[in-house]
PDB file of N, CA and C in Angstrom:
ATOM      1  N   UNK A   1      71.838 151.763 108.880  1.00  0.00           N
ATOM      2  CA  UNK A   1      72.775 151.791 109.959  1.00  0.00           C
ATOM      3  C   UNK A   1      74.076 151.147 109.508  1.00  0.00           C
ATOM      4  N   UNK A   2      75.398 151.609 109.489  1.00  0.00           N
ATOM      5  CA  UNK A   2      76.499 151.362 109.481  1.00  0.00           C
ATOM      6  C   UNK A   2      77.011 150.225 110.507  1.00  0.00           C
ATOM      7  N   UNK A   3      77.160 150.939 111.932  1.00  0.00           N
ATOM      8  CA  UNK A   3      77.621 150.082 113.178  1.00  0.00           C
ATOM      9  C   UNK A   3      76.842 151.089 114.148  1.00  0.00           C
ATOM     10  N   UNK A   4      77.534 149.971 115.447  1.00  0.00           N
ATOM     11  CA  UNK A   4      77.044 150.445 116.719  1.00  0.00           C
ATOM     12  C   UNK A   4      77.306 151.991 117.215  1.00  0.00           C
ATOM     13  N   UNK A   5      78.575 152.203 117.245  1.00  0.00           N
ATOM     14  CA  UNK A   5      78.927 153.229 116.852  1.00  0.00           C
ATOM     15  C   UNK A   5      78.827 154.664 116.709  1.00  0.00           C
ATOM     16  N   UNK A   6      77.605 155.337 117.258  1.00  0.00           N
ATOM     17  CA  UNK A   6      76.386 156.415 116.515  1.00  0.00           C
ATOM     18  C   UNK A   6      77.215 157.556 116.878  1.00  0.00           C
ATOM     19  N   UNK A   7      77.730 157.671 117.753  1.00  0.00           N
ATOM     20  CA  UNK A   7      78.784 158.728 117.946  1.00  0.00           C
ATOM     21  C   UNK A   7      79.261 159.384 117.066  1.00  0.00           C
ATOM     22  N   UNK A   8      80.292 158.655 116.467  1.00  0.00           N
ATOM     23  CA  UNK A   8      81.881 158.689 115.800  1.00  0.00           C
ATOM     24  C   UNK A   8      81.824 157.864 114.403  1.00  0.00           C
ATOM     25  N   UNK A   9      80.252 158.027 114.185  1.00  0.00           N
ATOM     26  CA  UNK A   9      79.651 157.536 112.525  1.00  0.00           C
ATOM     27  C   UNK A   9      79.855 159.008 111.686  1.00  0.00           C
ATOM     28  N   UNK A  10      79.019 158.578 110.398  1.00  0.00           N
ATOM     29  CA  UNK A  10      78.784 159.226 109.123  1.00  0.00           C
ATOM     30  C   UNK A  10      77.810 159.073 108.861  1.00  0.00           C
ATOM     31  N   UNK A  11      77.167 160.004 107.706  1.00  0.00           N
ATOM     32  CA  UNK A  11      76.336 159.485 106.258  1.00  0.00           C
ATOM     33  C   UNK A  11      77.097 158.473 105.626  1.00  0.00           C
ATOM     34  N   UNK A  12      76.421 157.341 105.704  1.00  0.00           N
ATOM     35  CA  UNK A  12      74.665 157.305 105.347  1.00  0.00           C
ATOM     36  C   UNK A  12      74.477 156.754 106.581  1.00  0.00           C
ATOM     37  N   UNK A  13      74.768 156.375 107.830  1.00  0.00           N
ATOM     38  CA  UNK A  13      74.116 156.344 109.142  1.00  0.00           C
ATOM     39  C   UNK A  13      73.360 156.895 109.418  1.00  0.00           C
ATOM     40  N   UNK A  14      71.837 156.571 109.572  1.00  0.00           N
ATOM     41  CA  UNK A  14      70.166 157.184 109.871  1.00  0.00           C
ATOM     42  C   UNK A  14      70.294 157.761 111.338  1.00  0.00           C
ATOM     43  N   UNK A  15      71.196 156.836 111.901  1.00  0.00           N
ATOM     44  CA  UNK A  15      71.189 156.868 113.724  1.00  0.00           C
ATOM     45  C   UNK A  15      71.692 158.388 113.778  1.00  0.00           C
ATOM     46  N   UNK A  16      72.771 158.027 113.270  1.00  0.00           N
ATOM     47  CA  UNK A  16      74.280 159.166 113.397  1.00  0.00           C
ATOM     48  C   UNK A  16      73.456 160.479 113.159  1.00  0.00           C
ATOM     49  N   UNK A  17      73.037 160.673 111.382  1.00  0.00           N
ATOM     50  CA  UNK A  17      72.354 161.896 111.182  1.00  0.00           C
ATOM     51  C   UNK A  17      71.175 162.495 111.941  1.00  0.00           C
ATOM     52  N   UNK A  18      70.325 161.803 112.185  1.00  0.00           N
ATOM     53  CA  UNK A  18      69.094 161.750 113.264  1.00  0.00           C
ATOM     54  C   UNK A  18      69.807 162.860 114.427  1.00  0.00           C
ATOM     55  N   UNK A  19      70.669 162.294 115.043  1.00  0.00           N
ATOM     56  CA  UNK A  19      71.206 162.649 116.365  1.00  0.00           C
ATOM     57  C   UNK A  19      71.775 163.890 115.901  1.00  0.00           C
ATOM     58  N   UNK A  20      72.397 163.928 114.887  1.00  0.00           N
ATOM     59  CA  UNK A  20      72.997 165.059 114.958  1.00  0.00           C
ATOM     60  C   UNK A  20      72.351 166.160 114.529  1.00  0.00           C
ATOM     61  N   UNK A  21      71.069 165.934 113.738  1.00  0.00           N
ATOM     62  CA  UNK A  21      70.530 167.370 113.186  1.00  0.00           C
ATOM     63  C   UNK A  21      69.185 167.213 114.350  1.00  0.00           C
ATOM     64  N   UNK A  22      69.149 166.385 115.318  1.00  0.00           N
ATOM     65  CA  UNK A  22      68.156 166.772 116.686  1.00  0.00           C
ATOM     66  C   UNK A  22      69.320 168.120 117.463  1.00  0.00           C
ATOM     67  N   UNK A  23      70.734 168.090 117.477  1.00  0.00           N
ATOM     68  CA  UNK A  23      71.369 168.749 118.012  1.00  0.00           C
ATOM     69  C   UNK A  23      71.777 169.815 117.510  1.00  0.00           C
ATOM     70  N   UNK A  24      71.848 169.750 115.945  1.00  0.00           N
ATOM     71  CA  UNK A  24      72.546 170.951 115.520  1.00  0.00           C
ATOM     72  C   UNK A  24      71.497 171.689 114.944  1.00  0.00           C
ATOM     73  N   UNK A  25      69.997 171.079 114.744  1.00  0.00           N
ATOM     74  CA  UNK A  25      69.033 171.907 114.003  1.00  0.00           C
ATOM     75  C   UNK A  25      67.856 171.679 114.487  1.00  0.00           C
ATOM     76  N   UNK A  26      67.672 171.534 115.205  1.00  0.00           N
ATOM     77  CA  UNK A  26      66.600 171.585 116.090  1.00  0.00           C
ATOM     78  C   UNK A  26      65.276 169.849 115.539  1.00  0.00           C
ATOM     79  N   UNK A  27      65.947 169.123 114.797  1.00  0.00           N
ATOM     80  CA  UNK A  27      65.064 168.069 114.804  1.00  0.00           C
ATOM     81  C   UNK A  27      63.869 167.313 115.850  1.00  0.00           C
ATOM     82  N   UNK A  28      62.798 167.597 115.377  1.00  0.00           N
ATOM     83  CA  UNK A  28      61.846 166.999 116.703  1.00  0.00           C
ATOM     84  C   UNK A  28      62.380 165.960 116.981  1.00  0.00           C
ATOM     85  N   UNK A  29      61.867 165.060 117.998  1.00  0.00           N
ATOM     86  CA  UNK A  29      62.299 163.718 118.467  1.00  0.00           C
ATOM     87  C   UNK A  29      61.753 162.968 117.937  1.00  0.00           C
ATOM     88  N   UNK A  30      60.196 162.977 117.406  1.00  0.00           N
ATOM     89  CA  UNK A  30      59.630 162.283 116.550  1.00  0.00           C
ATOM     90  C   UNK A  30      60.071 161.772 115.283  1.00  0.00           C
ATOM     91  N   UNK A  31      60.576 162.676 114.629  1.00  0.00           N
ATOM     92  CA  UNK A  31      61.222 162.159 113.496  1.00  0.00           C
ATOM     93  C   UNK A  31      62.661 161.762 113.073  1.00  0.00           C
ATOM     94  N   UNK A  32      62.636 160.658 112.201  1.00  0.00           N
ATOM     95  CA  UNK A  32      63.983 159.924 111.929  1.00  0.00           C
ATOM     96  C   UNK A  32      64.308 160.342 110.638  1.00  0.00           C
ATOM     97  N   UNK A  33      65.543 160.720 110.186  1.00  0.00           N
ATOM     98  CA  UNK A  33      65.798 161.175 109.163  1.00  0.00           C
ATOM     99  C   UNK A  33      66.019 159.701 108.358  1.00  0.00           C
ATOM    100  N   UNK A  34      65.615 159.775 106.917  1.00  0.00           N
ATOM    101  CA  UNK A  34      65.565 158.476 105.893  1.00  0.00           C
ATOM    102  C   UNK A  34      66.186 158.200 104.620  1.00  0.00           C
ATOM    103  N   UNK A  35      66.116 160.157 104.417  1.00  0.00           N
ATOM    104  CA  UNK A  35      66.935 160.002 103.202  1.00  0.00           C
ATOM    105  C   UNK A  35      67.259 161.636 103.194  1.00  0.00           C
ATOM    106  N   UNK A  36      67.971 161.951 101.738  1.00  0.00           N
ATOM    107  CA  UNK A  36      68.613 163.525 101.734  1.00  0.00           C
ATOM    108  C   UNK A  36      67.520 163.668 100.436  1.00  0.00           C
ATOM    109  N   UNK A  37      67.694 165.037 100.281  1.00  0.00           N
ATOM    110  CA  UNK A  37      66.829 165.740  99.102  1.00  0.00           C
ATOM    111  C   UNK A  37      67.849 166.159  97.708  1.00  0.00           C
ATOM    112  N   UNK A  38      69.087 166.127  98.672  1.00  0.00           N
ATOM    113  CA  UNK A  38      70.336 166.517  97.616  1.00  0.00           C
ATOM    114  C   UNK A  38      70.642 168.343  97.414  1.00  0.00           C
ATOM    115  N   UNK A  39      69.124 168.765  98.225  1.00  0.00           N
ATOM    116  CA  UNK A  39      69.139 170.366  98.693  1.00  0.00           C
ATOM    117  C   UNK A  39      69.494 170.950  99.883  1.00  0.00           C
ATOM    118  N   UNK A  40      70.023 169.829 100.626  1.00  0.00           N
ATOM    119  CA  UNK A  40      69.874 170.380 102.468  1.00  0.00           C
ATOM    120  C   UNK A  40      68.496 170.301 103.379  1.00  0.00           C
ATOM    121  N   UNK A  41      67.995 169.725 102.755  1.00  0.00           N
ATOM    122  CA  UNK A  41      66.554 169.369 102.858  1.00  0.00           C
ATOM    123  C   UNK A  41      66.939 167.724 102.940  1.00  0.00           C
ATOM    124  N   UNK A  42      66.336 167.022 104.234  1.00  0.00           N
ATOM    125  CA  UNK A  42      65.791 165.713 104.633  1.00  0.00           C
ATOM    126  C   UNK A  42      64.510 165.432 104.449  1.00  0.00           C
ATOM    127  N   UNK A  43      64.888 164.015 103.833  1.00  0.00           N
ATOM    128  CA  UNK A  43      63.312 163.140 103.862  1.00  0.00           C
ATOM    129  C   UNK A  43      63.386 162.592 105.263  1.00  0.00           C
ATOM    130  N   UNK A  44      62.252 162.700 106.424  1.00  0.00           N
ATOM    131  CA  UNK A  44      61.880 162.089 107.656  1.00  0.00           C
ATOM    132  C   UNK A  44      60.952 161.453 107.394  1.00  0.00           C
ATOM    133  N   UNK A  45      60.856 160.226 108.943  1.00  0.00           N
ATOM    134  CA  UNK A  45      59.792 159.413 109.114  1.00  0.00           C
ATOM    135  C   UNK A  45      59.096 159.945 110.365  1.00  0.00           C
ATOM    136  N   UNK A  46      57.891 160.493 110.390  1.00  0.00           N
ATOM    137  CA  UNK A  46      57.127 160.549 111.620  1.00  0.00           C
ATOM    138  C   UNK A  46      56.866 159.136 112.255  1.00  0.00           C
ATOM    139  N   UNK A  47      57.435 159.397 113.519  1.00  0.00           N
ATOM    140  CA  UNK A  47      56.977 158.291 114.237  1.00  0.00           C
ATOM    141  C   UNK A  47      56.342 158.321 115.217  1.00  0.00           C
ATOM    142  N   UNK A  48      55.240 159.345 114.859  1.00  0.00           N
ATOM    143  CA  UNK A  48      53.711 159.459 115.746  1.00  0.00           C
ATOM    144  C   UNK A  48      53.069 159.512 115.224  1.00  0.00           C
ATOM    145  N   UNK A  49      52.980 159.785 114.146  1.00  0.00           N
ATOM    146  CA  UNK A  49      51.337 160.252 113.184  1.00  0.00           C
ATOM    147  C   UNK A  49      51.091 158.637 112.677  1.00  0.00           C
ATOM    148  N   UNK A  50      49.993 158.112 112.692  1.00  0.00           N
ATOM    149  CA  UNK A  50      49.482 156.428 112.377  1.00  0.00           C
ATOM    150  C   UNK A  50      49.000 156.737 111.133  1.00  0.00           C
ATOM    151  N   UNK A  51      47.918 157.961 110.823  1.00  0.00           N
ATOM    152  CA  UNK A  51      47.283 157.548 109.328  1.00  0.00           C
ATOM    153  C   UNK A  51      47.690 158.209 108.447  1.00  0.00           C
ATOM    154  N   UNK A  52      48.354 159.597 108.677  1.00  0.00           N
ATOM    155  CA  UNK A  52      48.613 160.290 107.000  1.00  0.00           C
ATOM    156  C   UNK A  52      50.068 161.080 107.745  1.00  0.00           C
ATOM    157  N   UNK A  53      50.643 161.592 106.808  1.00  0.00           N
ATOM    158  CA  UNK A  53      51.917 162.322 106.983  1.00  0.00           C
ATOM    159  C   UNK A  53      52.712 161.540 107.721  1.00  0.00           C
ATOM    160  N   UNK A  54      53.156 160.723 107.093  1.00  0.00           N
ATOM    161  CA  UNK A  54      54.262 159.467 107.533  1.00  0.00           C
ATOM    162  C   UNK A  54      55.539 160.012 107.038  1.00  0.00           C
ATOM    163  N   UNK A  55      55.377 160.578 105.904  1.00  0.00           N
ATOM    164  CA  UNK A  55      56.928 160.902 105.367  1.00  0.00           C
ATOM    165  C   UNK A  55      56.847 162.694 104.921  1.00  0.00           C
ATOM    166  N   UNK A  56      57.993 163.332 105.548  1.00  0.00           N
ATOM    167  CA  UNK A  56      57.933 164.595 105.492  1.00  0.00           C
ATOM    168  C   UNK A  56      58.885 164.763 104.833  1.00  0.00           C
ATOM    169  N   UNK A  57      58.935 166.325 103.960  1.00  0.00           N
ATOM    170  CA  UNK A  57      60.582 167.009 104.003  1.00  0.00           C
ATOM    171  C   UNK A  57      60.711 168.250 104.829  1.00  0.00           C
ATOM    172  N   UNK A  58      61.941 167.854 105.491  1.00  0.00           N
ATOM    173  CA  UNK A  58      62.093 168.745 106.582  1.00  0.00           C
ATOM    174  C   UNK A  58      63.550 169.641 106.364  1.00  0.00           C
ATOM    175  N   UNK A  59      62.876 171.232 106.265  1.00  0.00           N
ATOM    176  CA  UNK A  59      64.608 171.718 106.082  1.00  0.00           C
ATOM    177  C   UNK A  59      64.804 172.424 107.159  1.00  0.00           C
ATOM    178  N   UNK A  60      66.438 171.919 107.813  1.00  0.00           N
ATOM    179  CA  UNK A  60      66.495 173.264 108.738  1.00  0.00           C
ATOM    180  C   UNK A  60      67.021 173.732 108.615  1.00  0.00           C
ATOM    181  N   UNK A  61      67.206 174.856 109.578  1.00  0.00           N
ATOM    182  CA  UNK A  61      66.960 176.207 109.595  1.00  0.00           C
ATOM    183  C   UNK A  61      65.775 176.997 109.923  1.00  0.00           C
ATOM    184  N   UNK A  62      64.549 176.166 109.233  1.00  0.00           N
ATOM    185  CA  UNK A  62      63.560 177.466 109.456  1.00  0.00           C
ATOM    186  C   UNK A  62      62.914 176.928 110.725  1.00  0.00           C
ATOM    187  N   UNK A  63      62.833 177.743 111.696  1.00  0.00           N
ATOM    188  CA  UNK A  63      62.364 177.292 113.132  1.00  0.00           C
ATOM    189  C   UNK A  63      60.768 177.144 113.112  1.00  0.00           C
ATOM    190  N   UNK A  64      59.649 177.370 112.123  1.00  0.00           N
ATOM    191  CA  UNK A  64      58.300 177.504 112.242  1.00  0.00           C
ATOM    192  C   UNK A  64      58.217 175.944 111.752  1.00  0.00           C
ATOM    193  N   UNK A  65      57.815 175.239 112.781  1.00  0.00           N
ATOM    194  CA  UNK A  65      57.317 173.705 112.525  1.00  0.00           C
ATOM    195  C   UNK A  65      55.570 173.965 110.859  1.00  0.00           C
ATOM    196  N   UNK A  66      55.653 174.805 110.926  1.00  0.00           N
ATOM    197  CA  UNK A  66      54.324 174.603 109.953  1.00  0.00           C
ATOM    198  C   UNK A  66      54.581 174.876 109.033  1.00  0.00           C
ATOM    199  N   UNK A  67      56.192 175.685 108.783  1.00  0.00           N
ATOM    200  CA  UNK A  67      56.551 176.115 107.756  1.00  0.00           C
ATOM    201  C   UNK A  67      57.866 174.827 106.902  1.00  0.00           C
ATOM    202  N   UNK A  68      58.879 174.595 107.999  1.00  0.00           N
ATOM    203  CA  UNK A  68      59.886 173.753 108.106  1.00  0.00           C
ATOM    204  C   UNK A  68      59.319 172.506 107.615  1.00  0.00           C
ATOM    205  N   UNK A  69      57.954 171.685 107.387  1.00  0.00           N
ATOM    206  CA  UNK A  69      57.682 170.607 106.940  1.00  0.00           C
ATOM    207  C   UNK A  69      56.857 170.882 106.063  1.00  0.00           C
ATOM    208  N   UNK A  70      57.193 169.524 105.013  1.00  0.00           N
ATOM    209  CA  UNK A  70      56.272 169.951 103.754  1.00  0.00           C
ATOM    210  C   UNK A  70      55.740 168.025 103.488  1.00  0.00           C
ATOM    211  N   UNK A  71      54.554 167.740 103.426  1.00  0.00           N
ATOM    212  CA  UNK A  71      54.166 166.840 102.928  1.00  0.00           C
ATOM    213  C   UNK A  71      54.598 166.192 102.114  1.00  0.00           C
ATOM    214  N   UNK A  72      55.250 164.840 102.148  1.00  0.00           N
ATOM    215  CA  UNK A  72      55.845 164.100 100.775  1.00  0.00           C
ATOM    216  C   UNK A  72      54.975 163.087 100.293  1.00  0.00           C
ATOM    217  N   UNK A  73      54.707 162.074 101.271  1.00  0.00           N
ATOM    218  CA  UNK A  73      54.238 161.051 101.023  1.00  0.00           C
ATOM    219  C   UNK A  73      53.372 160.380 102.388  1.00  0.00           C
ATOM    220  N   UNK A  74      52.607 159.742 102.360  1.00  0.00           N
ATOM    221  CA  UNK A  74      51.263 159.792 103.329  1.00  0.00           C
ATOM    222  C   UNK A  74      51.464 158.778 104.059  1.00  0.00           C
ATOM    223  N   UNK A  75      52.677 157.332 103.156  1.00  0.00           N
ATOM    224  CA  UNK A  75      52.882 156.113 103.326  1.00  0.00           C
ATOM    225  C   UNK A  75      54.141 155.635 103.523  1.00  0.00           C
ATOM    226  N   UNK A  76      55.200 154.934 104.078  1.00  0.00           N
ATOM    227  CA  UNK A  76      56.280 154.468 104.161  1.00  0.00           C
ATOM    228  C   UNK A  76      56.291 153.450 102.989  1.00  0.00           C
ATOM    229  N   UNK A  77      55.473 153.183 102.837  1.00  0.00           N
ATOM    230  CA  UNK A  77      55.587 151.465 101.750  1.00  0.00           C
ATOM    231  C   UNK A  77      55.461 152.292 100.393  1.00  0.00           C
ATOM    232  N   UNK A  78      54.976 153.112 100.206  1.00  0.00           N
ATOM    233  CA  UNK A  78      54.770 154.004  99.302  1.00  0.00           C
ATOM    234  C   UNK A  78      56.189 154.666  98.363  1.00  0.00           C
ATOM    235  N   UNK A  79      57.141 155.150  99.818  1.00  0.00           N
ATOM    236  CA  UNK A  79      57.649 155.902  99.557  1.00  0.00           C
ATOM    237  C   UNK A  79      58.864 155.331  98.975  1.00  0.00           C
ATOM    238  N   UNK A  80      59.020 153.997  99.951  1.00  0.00           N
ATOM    239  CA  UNK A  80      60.064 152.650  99.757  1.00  0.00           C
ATOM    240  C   UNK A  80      59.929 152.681  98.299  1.00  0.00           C
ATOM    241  N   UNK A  81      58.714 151.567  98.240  1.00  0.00           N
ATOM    242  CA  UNK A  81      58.315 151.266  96.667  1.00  0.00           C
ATOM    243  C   UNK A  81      59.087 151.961  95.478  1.00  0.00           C
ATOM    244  N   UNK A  82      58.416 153.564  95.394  1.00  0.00           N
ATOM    245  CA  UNK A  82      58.877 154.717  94.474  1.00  0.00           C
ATOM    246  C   UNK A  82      60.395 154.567  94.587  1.00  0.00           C
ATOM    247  N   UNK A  83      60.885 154.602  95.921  1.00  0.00           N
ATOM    248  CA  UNK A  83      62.683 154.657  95.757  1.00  0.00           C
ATOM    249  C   UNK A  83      63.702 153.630  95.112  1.00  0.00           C
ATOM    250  N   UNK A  84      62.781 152.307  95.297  1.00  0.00           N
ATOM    251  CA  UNK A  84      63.377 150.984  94.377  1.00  0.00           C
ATOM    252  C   UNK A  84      62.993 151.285  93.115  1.00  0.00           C
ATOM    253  N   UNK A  85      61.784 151.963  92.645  1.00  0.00           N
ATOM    254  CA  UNK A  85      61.344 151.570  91.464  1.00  0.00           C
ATOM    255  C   UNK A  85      62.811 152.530  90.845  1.00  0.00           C
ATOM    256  N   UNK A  86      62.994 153.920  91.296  1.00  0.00           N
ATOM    257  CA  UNK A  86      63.528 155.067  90.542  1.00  0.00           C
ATOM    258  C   UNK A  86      64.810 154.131  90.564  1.00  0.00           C
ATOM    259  N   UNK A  87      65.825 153.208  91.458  1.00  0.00           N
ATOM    260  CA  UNK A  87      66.985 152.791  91.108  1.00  0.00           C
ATOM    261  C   UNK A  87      67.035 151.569  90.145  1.00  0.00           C
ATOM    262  N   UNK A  88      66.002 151.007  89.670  1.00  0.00           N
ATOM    263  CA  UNK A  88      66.086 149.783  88.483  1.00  0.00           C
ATOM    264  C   UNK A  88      65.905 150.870  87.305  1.00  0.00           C
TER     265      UNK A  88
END
């Protein structure tokens, strides 16, 4: 998160992007966008599922929820971890 702000933010604001691809691309409500893929493709956080599929990639455009998500990572601490390790 940048500032309060969520409106009249940017990337890398989680809030800002969240909101805006719930509006411009049909983002469930469940999920928070966390990171980019660098393809147009978002890394999300499910924030309903408790034991597996915690972290998705989600591209939109494609309107078939079974198709539009693809399994990344099962774990948040997991996924953290891997992202510090790749920047040292």
């Amino acid at each position: 998160m940048i500032d309060s702000d969520f409106i009249n933010s940017s990337i890398p604001d989680v809030v800002w992007i969240t909101l805006q691809e719930r509006l411009e691309s049909g983002l469930p409500n469940n999920y928070i966008v966390i990171s980019d893929t660098g393809d147009g493709s978002y890394v999300v956080l499910n924030c309903i599922e408790c034991d597996e599929d915690k972290i998705m990639i989600w591209t939109p455009g494609i309107n078939d929820p079974n198709t539009s998500f693809d399994r990344y990572y099962s774990d948040f601490e997991t996924f953290f971890y891997d992202q510090i390790v790749n920047l040292i």
